[in-house]
C-alpha atoms as a PDB file:
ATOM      1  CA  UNK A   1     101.923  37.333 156.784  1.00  0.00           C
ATOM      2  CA  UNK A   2     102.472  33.607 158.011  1.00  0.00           C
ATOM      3  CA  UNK A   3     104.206  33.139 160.936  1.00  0.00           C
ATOM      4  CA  UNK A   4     106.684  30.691 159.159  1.00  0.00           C
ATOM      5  CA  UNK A   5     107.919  33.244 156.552  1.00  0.00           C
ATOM      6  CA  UNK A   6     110.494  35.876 157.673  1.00  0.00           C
ATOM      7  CA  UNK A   7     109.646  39.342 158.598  1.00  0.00           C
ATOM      8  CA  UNK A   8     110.008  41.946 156.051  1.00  0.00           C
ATOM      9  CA  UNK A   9     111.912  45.483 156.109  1.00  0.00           C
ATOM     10  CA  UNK A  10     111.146  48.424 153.700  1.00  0.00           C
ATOM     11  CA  UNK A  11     113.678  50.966 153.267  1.00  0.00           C
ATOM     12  CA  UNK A  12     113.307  54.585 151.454  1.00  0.00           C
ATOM     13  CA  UNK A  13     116.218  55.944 150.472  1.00  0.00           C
ATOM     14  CA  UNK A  14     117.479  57.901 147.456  1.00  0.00           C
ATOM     15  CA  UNK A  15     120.954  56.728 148.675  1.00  0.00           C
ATOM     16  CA  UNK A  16     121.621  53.477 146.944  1.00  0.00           C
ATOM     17  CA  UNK A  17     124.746  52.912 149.185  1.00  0.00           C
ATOM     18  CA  UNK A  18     122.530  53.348 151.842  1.00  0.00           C
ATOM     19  CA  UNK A  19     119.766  50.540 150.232  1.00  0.00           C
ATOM     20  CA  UNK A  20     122.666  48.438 149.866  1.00  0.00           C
ATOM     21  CA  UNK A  21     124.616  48.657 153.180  1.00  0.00           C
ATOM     22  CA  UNK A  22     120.912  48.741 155.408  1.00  0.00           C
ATOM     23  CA  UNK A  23     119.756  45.857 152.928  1.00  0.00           C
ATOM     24  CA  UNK A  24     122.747  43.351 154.125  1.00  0.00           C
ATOM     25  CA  UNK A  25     123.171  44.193 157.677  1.00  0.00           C
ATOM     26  CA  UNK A  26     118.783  43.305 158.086  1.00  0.00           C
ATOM     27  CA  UNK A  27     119.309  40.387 155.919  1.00  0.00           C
ATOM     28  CA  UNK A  28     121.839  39.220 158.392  1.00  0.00           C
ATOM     29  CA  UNK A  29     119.370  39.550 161.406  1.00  0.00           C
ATOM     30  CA  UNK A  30     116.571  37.499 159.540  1.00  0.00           C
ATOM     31  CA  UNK A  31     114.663  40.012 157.588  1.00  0.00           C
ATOM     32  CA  UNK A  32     113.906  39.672 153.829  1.00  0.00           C
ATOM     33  CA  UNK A  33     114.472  43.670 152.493  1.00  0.00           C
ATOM     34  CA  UNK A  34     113.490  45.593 149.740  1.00  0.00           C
ATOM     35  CA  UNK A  35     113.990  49.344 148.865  1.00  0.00           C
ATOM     36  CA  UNK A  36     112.679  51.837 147.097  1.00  0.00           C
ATOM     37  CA  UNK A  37     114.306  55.900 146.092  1.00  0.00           C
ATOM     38  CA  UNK A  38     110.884  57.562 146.574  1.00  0.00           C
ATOM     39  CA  UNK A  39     108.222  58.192 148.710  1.00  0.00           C
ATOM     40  CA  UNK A  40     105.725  57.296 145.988  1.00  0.00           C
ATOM     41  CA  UNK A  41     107.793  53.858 145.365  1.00  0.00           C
ATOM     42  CA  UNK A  42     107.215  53.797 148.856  1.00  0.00           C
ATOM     43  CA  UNK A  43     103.358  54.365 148.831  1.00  0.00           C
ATOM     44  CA  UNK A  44     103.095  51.168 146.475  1.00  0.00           C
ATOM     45  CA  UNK A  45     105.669  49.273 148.011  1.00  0.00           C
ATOM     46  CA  UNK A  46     104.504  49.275 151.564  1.00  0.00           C
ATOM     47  CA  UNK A  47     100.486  48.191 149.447  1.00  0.00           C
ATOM     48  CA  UNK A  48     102.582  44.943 148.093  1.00  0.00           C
ATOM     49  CA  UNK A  49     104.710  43.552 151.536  1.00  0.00           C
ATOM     50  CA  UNK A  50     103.152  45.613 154.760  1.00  0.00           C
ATOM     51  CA  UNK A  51     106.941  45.156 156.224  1.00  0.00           C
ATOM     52  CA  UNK A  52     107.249  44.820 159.734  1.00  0.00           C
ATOM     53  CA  UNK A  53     109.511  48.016 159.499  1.00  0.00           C
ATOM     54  CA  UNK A  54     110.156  50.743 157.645  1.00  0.00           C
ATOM     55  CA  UNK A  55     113.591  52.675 157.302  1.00  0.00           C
ATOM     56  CA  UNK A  56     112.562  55.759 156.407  1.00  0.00           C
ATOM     57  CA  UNK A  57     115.065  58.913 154.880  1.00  0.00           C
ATOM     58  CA  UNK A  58     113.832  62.087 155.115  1.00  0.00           C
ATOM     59  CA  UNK A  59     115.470  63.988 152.275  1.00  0.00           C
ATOM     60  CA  UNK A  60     114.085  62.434 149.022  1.00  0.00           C
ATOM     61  CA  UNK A  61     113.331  63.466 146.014  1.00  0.00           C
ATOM     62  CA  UNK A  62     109.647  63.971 146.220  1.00  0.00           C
ATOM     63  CA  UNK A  63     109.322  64.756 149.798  1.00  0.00           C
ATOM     64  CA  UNK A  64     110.501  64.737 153.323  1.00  0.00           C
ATOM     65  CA  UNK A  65     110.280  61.257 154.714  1.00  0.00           C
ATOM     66  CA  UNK A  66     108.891  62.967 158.751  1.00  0.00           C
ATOM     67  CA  UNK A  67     105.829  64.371 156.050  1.00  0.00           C
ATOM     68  CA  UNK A  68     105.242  60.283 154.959  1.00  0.00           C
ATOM     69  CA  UNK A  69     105.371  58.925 159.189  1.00  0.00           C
ATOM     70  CA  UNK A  70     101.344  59.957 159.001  1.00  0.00           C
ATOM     71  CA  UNK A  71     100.703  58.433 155.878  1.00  0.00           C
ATOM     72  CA  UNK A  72     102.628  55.183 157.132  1.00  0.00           C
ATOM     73  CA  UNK A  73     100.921  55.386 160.480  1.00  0.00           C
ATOM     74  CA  UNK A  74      97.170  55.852 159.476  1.00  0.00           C
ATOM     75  CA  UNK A  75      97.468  52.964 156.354  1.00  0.00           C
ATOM     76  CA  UNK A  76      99.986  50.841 158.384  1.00  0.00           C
ATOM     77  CA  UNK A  77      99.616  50.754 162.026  1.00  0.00           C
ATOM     78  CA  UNK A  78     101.434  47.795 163.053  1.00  0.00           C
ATOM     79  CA  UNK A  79     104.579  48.806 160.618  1.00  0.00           C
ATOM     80  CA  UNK A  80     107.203  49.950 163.154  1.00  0.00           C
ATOM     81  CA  UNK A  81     109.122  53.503 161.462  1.00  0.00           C
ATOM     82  CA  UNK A  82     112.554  54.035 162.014  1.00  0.00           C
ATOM     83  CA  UNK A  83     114.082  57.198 160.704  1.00  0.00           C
ATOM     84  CA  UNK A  84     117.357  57.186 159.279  1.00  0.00           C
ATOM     85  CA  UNK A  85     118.921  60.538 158.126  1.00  0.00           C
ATOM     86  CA  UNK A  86     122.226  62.978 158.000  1.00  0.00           C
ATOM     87  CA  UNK A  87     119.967  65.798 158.840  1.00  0.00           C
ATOM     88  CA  UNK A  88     120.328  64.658 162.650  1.00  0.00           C
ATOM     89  CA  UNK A  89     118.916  67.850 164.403  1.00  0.00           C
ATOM     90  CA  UNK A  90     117.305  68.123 167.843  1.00  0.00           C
ATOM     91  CA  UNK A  91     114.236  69.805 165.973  1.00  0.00           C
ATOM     92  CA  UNK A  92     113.857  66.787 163.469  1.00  0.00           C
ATOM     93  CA  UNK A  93     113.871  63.871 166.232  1.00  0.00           C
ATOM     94  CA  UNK A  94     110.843  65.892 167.966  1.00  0.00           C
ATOM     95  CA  UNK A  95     109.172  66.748 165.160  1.00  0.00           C
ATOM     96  CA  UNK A  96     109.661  62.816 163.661  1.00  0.00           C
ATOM     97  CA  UNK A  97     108.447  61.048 167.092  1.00  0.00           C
ATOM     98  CA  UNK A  98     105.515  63.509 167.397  1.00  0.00           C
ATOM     99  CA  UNK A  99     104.745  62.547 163.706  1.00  0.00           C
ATOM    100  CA  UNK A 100     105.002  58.580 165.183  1.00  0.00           C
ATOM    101  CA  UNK A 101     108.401  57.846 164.497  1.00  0.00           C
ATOM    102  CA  UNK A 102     109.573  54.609 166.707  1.00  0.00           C
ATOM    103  CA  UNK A 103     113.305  55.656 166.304  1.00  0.00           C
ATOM    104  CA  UNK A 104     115.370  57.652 165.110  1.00  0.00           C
ATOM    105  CA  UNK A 105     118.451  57.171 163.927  1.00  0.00           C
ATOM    106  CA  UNK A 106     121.689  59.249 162.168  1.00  0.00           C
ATOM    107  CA  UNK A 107     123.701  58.520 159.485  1.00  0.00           C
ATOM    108  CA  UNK A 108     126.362  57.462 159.134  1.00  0.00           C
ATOM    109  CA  UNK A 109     125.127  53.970 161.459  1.00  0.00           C
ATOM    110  CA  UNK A 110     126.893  50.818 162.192  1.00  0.00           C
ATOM    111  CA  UNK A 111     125.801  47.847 161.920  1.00  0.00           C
ATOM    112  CA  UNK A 112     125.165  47.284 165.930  1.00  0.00           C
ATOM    113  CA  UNK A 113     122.716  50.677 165.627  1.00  0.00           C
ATOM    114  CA  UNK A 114     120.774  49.062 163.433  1.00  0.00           C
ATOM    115  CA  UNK A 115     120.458  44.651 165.270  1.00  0.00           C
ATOM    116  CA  UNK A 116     120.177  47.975 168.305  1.00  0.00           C
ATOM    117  CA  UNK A 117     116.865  49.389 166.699  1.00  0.00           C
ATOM    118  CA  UNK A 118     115.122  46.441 165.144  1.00  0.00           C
ATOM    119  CA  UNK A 119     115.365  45.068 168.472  1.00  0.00           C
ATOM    120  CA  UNK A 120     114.308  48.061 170.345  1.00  0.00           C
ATOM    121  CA  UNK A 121     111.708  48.210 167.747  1.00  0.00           C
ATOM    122  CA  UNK A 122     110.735  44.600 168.743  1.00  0.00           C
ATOM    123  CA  UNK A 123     109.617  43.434 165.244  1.00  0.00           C
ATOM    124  CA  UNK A 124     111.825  39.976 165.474  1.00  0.00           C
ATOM    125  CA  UNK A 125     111.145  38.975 168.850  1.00  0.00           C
ATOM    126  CA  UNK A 126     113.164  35.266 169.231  1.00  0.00           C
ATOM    127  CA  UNK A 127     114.418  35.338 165.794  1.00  0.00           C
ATOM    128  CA  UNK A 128     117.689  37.898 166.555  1.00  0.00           C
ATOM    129  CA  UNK A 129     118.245  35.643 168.972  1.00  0.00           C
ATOM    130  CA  UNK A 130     121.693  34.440 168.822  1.00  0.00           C
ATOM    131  CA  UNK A 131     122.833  36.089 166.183  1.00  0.00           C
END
């Protein structure tokens, strides 16, 4: 990716409230978004953009998203993975950050969770400057 065009998020979700809501609060901190409902949507769209970073359910229809961190990890090292998910159990953080999870995060999330973890994240650097 050229350093002149703006970093790109990825988010799985079979929530399309979710896409939506996620999808305008990173467009408002400089990221370009696109989503996908699958983990196989996921597969190809991560081949077409290699985002900066991934938000990542783990209840989908063909899989559990903390199965997919290895996947992501292995094929897409630099891609930062941020777990977002009602199942918010102590078990499921561990087992998600052992997998190579950079956060994780429950639902339901505002808006300052989320400028929180892409900057924790540090994808953006100087661009969430400011905002």
């Amino acid at each position: 990716m050229d350093a002149t065009n703006s970093l790109s998020a990825l988010i799985i979700d079979d929530e399309y409230d979710i896409c939506f809501l996620l999808s305008r609060i990173l467009r408002t901190n400089n990221l370009s978004v696109q989503f996908v409902n699958s983990l196989e949507g996921g597969k190809v769209m991560l081949e077409k953009i290699h985002p900066a970073v991934l938000f990542l359910d783990n209840h989908l229809p063909d899989g559990f998203g903390i199965d997919f961190i290895g996947y992501v990890k292995e094929n897409y090292p630099d891609t930062k993975v941020v777990m977002v998910t009602a199942h918010d159990t102590s078990e499921d953080r561990q087992r998600a950050l052992k997998q190579g999870a950079d956060l994780f995060i429950p639902k339901p999330f505002s808006a300052a969770q989320i400028k929180a973890a892409i900057e924790k994240v540090n994808i953006a650097g100087n661009n969430l400057r400011g905002n």
